[in-house]
N, C-alpha and C. Protein backbone atom coordinates (compact mmCIF):
# COMPACT_ATOMS: atom_id res chain seq x y z
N UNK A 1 0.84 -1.19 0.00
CA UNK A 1 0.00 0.00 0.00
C UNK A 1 0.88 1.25 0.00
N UNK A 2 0.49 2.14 -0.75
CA UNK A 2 1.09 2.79 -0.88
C UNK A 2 0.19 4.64 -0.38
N UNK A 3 0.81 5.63 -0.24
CA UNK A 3 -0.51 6.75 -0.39
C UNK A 3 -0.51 7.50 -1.18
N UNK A 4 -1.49 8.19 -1.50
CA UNK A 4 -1.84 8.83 -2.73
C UNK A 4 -0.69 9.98 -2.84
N UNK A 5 0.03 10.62 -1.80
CA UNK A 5 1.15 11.85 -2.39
C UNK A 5 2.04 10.82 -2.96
N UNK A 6 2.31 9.83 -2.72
CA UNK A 6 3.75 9.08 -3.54
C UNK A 6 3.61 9.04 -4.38
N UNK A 7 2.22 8.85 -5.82
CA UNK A 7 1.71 8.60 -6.81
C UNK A 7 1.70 9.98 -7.88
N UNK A 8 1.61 11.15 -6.62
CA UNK A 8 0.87 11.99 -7.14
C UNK A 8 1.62 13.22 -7.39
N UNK A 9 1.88 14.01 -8.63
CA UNK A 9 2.95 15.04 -8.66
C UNK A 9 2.23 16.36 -8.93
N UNK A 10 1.56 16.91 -8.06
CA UNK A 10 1.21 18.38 -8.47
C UNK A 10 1.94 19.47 -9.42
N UNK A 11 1.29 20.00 -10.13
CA UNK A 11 1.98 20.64 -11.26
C UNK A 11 1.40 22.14 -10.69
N UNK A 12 2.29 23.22 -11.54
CA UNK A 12 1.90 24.84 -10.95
C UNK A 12 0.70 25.02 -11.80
N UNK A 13 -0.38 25.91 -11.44
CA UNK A 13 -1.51 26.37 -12.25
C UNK A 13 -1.42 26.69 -13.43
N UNK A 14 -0.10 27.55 -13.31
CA UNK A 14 0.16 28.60 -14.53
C UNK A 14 -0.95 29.92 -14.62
N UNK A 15 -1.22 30.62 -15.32
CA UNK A 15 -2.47 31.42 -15.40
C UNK A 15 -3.53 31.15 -14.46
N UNK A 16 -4.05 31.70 -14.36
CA UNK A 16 -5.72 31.52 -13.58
C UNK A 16 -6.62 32.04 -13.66
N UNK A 17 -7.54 31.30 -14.85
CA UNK A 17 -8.09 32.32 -15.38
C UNK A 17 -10.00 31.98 -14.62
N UNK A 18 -10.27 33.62 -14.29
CA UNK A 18 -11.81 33.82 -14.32
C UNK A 18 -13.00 33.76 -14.83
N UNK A 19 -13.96 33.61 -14.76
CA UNK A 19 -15.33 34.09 -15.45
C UNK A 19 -15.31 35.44 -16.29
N UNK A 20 -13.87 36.57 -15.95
CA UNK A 20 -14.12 37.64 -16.80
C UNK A 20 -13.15 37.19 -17.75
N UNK A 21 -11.97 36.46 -17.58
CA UNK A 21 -11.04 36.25 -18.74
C UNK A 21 -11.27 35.49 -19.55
N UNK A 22 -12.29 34.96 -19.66
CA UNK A 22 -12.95 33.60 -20.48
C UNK A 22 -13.97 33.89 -21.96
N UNK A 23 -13.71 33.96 -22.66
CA UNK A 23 -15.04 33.93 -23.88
C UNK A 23 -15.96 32.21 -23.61
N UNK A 24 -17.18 32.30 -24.88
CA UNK A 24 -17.16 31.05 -24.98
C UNK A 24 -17.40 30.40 -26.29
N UNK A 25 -15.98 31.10 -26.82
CA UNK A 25 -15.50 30.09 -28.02
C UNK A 25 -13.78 30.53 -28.02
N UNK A 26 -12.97 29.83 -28.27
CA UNK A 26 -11.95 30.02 -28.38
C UNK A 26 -10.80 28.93 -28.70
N UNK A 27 -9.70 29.01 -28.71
CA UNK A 27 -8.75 27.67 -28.92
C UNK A 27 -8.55 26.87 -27.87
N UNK A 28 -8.13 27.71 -26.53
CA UNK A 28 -7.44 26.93 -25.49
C UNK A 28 -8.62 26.47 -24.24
N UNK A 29 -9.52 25.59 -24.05
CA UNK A 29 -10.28 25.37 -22.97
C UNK A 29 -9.68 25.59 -21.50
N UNK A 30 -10.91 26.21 -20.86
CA UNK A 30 -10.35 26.78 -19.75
C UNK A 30 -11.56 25.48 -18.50
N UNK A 31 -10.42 24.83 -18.21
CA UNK A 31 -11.14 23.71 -17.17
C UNK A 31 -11.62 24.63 -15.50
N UNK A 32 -13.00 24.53 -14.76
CA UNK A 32 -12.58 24.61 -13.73
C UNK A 32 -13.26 23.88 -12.37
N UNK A 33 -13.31 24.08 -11.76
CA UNK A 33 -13.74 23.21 -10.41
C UNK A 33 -15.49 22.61 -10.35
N UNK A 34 -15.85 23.60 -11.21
CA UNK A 34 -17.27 22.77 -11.09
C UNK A 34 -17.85 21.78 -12.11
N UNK A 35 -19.26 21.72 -11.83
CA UNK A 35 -19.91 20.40 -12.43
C UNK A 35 -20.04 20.87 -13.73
N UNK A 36 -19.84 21.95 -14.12
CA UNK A 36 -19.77 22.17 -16.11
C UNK A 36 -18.42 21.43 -16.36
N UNK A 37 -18.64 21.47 -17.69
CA UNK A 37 -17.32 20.67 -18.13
C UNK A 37 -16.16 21.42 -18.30
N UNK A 38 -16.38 22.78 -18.38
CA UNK A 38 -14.86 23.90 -18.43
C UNK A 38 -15.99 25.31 -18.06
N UNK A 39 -14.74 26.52 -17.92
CA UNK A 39 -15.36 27.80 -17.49
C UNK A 39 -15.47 28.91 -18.84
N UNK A 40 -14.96 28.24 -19.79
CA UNK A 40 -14.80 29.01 -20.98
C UNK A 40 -13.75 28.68 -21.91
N UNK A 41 -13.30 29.61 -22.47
CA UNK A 41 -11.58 29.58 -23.30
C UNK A 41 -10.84 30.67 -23.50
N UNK A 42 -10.20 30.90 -24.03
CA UNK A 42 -8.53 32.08 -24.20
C UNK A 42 -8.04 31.33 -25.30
N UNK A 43 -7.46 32.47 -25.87
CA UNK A 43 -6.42 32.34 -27.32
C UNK A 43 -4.94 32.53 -26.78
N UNK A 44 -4.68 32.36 -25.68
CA UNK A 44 -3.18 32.55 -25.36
C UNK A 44 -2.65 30.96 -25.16
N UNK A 45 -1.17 31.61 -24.92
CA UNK A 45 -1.07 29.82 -25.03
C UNK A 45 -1.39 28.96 -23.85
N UNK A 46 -1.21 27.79 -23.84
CA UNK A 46 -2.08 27.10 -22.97
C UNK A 46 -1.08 26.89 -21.99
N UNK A 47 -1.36 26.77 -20.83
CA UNK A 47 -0.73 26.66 -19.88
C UNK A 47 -0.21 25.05 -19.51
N UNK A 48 -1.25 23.91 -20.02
CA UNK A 48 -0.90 22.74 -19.50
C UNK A 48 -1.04 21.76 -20.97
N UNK A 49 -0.21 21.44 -21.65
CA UNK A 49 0.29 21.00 -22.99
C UNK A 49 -0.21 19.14 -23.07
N UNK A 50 -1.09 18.93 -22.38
CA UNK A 50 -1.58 17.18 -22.54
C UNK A 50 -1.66 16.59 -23.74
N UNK A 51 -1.84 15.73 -23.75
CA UNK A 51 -1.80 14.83 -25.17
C UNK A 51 -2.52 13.11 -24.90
N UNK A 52 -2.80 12.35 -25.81
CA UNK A 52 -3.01 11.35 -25.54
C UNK A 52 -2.03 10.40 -24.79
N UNK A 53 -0.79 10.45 -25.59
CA UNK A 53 0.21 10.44 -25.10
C UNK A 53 0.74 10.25 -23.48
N UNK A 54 0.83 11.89 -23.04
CA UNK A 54 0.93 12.28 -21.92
C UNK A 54 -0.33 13.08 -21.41
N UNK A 55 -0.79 12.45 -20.54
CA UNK A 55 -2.42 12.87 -20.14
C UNK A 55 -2.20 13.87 -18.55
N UNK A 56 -2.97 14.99 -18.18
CA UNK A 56 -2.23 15.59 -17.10
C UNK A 56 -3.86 15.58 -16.96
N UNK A 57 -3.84 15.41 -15.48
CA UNK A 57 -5.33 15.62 -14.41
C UNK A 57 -5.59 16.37 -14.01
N UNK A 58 -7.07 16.81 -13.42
CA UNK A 58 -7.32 18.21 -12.04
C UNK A 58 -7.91 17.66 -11.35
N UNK A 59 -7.58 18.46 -10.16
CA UNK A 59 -8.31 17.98 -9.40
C UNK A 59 -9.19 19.49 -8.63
N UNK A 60 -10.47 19.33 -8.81
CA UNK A 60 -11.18 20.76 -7.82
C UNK A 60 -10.46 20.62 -6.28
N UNK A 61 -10.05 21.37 -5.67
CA UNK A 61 -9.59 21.74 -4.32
C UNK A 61 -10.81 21.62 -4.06
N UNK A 62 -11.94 22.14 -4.01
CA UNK A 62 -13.16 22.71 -2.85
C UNK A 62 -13.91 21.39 -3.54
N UNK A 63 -14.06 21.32 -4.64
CA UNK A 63 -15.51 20.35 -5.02
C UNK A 63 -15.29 18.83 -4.99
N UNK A 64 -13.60 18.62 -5.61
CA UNK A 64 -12.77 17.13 -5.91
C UNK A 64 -13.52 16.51 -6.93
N UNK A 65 -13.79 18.05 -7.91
CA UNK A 65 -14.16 17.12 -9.63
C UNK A 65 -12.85 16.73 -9.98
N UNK A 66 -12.79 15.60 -10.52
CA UNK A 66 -11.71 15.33 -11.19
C UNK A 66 -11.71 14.91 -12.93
N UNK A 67 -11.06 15.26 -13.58
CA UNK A 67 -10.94 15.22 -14.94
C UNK A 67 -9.45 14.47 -15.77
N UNK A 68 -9.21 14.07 -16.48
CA UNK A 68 -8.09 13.22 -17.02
C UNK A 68 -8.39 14.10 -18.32
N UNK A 69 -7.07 15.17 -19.02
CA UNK A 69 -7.21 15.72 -20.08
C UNK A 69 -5.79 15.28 -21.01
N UNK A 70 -6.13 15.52 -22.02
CA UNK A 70 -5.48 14.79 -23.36
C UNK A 70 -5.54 15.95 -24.66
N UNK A 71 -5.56 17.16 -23.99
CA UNK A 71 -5.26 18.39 -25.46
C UNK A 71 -4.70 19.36 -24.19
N UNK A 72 -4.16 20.37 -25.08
CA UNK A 72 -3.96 21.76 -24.06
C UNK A 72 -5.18 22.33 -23.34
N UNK A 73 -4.72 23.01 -22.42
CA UNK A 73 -5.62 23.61 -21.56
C UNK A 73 -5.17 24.52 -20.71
N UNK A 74 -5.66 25.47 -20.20
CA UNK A 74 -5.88 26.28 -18.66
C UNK A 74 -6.47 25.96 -17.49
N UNK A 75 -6.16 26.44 -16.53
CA UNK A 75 -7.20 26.35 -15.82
C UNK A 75 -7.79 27.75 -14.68
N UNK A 76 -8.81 27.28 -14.06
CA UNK A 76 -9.53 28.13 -13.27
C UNK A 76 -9.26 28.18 -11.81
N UNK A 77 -9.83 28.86 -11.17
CA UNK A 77 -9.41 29.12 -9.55
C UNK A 77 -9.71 27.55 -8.63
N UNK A 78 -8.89 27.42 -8.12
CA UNK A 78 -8.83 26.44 -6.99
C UNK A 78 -8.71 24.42 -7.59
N UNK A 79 -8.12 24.76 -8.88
CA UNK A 79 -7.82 23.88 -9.70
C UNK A 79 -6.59 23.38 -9.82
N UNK A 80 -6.18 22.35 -9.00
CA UNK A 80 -5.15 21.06 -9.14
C UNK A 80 -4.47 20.52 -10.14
N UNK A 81 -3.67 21.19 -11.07
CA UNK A 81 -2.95 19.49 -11.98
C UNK A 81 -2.25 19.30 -11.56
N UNK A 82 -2.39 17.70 -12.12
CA UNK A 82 -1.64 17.29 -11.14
C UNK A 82 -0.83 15.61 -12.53
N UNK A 83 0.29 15.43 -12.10
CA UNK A 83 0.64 13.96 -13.37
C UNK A 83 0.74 12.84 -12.34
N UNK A 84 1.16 11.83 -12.71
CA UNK A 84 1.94 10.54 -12.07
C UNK A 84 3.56 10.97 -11.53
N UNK A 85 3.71 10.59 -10.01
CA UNK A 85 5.10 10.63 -9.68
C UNK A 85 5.97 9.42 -10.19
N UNK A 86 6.71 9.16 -9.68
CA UNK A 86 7.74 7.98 -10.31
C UNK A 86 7.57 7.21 -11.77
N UNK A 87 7.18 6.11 -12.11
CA UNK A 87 7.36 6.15 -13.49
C UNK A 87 5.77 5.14 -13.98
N UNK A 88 5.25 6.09 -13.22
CA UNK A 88 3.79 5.42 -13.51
C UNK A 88 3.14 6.01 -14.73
N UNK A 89 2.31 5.32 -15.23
CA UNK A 89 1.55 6.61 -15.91
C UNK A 89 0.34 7.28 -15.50
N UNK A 90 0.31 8.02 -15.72
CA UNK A 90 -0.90 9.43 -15.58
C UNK A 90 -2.51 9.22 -15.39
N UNK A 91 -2.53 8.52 -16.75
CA UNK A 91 -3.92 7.50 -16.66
C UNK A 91 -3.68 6.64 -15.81
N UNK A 92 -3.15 5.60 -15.63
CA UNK A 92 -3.53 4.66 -14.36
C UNK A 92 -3.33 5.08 -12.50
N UNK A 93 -2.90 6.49 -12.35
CA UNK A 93 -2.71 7.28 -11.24
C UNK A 93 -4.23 7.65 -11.31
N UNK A 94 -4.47 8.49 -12.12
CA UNK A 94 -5.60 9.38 -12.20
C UNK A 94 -6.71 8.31 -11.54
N UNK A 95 -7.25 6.78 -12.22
CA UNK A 95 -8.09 5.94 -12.26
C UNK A 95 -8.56 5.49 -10.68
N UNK A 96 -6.43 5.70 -10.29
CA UNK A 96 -6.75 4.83 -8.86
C UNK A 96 -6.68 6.29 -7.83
N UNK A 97 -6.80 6.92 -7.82
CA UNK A 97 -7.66 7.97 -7.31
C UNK A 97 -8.53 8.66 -7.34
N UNK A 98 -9.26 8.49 -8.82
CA UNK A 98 -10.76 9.08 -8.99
C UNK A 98 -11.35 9.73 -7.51
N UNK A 99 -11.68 8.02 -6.80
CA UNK A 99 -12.97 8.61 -6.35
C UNK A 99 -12.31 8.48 -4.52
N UNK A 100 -11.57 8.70 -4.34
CA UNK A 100 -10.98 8.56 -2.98
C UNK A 100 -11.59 9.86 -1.82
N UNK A 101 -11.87 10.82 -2.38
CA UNK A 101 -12.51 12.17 -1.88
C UNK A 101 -13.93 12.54 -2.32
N UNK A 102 -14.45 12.78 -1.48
CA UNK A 102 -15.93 13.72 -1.98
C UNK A 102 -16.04 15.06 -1.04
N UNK A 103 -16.51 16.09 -1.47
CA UNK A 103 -16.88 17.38 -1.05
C UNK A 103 -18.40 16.53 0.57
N UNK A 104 -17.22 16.76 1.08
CA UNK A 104 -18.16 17.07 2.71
C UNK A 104 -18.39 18.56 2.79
N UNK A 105 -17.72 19.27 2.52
CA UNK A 105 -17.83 20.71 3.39
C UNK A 105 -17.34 21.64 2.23
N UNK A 106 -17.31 22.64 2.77
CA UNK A 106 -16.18 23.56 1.78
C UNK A 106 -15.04 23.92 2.36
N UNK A 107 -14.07 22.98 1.53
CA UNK A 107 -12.68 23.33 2.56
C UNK A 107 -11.76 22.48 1.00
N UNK A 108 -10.59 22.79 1.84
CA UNK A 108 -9.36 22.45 0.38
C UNK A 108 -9.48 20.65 0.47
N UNK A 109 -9.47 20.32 -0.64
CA UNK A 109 -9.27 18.61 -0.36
C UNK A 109 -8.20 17.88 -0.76
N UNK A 110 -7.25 18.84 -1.12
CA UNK A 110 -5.56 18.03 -1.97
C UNK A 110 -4.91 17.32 -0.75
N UNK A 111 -4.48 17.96 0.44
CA UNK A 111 -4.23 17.01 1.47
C UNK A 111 -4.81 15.87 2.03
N UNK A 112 -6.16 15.91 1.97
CA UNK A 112 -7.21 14.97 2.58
C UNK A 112 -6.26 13.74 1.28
N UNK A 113 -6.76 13.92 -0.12
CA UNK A 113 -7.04 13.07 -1.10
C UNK A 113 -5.17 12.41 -1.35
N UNK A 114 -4.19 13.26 -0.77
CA UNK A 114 -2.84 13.03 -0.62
C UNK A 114 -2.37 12.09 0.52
N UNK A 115 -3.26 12.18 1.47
CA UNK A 115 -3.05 11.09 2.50
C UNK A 115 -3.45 9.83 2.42
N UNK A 116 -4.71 9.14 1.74
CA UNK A 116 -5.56 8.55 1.02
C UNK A 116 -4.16 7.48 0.75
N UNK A 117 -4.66 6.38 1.69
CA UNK A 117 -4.40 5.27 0.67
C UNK A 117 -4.69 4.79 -0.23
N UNK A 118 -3.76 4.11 -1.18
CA UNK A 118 -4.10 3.50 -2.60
C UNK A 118 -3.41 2.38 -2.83
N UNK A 119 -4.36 1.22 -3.31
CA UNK A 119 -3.10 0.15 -4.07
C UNK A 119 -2.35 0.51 -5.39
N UNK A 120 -1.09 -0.19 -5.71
CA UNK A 120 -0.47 0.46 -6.53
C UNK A 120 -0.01 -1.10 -7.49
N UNK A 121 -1.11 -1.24 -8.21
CA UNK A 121 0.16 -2.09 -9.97
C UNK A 121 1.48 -1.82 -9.97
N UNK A 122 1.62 -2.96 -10.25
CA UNK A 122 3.43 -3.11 -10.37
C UNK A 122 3.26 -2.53 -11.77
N UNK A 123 4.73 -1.75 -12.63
CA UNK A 123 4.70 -0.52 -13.39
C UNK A 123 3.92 -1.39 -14.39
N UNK A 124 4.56 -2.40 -15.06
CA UNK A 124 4.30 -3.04 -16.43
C UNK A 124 2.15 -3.34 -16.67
N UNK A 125 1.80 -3.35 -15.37
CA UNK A 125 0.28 -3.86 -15.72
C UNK A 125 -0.20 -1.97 -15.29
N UNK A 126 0.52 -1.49 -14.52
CA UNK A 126 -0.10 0.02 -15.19
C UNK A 126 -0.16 0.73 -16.50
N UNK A 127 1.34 0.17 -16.83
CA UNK A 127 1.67 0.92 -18.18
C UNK A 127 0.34 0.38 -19.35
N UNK A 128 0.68 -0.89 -19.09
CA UNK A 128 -0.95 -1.83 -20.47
C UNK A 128 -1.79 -1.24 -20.06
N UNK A 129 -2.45 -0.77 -18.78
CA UNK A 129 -3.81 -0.26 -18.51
C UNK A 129 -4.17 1.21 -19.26
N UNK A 130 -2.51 1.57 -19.08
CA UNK A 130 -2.79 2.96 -19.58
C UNK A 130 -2.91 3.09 -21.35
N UNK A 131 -2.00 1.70 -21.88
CA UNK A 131 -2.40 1.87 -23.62
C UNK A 131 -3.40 0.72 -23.51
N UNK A 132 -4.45 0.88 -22.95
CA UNK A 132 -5.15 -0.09 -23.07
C UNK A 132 -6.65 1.28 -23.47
N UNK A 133 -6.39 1.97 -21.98
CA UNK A 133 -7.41 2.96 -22.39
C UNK A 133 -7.12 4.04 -22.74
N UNK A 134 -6.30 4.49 -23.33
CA UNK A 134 -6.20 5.60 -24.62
C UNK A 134 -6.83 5.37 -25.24
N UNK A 135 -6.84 4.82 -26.45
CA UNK A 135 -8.04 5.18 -27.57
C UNK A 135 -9.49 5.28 -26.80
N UNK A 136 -9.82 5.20 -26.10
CA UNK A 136 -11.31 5.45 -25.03
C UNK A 136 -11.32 6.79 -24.53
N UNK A 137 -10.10 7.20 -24.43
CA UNK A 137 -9.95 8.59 -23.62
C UNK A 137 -9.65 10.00 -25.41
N UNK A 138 -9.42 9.32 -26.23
CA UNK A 138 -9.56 10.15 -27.45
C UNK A 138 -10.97 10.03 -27.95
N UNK A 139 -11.23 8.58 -28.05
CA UNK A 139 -12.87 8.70 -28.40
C UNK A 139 -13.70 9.94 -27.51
N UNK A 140 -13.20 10.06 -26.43
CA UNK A 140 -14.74 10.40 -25.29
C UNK A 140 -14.17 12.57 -25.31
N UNK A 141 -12.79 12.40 -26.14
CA UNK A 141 -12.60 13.96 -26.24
C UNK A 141 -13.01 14.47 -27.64
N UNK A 142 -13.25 13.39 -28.53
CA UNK A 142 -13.75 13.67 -29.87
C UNK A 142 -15.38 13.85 -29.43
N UNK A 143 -15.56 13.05 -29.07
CA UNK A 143 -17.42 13.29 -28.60
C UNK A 143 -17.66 14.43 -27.64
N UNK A 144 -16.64 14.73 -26.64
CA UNK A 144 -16.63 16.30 -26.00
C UNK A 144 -16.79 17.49 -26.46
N UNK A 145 -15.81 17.77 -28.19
CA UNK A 145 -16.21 18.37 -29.08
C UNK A 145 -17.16 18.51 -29.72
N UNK A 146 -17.37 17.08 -29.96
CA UNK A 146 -18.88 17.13 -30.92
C UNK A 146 -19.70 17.84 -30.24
N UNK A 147 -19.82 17.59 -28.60
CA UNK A 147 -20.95 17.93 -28.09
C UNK A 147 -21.00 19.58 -27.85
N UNK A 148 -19.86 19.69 -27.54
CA UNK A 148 -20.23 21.35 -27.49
C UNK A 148 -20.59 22.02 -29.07
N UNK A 149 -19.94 21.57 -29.96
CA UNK A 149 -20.39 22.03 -31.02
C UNK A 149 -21.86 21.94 -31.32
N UNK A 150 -22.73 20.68 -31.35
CA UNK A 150 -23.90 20.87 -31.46
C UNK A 150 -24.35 21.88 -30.69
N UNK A 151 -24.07 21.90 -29.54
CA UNK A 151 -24.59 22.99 -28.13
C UNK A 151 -24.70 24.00 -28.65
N UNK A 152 -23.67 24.32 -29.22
CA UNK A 152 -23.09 25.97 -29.82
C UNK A 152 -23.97 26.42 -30.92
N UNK A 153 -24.22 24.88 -32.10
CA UNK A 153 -25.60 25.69 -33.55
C UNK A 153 -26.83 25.22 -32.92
N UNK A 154 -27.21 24.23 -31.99
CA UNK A 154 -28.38 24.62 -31.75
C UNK A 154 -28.49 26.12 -30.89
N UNK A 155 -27.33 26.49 -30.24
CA UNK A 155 -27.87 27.85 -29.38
C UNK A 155 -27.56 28.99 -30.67
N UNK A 156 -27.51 28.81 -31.33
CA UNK A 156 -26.91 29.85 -32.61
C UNK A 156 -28.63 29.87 -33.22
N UNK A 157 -29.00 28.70 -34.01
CA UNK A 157 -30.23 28.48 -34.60
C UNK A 157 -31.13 28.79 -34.18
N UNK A 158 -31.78 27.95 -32.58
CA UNK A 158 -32.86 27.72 -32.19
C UNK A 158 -33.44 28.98 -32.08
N UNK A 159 -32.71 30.10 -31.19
CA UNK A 159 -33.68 31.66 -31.50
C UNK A 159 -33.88 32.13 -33.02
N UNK A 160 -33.27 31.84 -33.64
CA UNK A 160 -33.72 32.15 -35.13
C UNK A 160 -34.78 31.71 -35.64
N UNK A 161 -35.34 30.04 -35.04
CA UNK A 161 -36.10 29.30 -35.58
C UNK A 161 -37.13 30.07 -35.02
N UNK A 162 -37.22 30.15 -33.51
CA UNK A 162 -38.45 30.68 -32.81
C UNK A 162 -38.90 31.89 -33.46
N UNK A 163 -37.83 32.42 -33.58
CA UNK A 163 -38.31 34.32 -34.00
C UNK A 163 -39.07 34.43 -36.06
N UNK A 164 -38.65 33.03 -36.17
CA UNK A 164 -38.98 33.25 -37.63
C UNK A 164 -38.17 33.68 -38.76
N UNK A 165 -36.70 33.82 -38.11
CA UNK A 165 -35.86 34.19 -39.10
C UNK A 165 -35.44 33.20 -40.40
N UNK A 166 -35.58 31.88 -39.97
CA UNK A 166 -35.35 30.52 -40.60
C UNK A 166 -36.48 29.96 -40.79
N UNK A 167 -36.57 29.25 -41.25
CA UNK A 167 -38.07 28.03 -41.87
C UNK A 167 -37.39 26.24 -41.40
N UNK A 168 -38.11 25.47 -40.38
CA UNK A 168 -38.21 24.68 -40.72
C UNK A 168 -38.78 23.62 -41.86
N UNK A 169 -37.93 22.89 -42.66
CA UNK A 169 -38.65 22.24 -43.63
C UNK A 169 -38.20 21.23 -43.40
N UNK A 170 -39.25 20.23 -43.81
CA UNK A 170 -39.00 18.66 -43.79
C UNK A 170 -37.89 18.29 -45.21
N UNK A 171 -36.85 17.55 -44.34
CA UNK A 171 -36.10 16.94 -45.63
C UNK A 171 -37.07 16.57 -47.13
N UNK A 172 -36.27 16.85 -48.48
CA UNK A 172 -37.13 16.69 -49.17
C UNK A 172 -36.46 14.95 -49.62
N UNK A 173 -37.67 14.55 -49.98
CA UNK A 173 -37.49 12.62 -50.21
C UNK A 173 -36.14 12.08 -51.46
């Protein structure tokens, strides 16, 4: 047994960006502590460079959402990344700490979730776990996109439709 700080390598924030520094369309997604899936985006460069590859985590301090990301990103106030310490990988750290913490109160939870015991795979059946679920973790960021994109033309369309600016028509046969 091992505990969760031995596993676990906190990374610096970098930027920190707000509800005012945020659009909501842009290049660089801005991740942050709550139950939405990010707080916005920025065109600057990204502060935390992930990849499928090399996958870097957050963790919410106050809420303990946690996320496993695989493109660039920012992040928001009271937001954790965090990688694998020693020569684990990232994804199979992230997995075996998911769910070790939940929001009791409002208070910081990186120490709580750092003390936290964890079992630990010997490296070689972490490492397979981790190219085992990559392509699952690109699938589910390609469908992340998709989804905000639909989000984005139905919220583009749908007042157009209501107001009458557009015509629904039935596909023609």
């Amino acid at each position: 047994m091992n505990t969760a700080k031995n596993i676990l390598a906190r990374r610096p924030a970098g930027s920190v960006y707000r509800e005012a520094d945020v659009k909501p369309e842009g290049a660089i997604p801005v991740i942050d502590q709550s139950t939405s899936e990010l707080l916005g985006f920025h065109d600057n460069a990204p502060d935390h460079s992930a990849s499928s590859a090399l996958p870097i985590a957050i963790f919410g301090d106050h809420t303990c959402k946690m996320q496993l990301l695989i493109e660039p990103f920012s992040v928001g106030p009271n937001v954790v990344p965090f990688v694998a310490s020693q020569d684990m990988p990232t994804a199979y750290v992230f997995y075996a700490v998911n769910s070790l913490v939940h929001t009791q109160e409002y208070k910081r939870h990186w120490i709580p979730l750092s003390a936290k015991e964890v079992v630990v795979a010997d490296r070689m059946t972490a490492k397979r776990f981790s190219s085992l679920i990559r392509p699952m973790l690109v699938t589910q960021e390609t469908h992340r996109k998709a989804i905000r994109n639909l989000r984005r033309t139905r919220d583009l369309l749908l007042p157009r439709l209501l107001s009458g600016q557009i015509e629904a028509r039935p596909p023609e046969p």
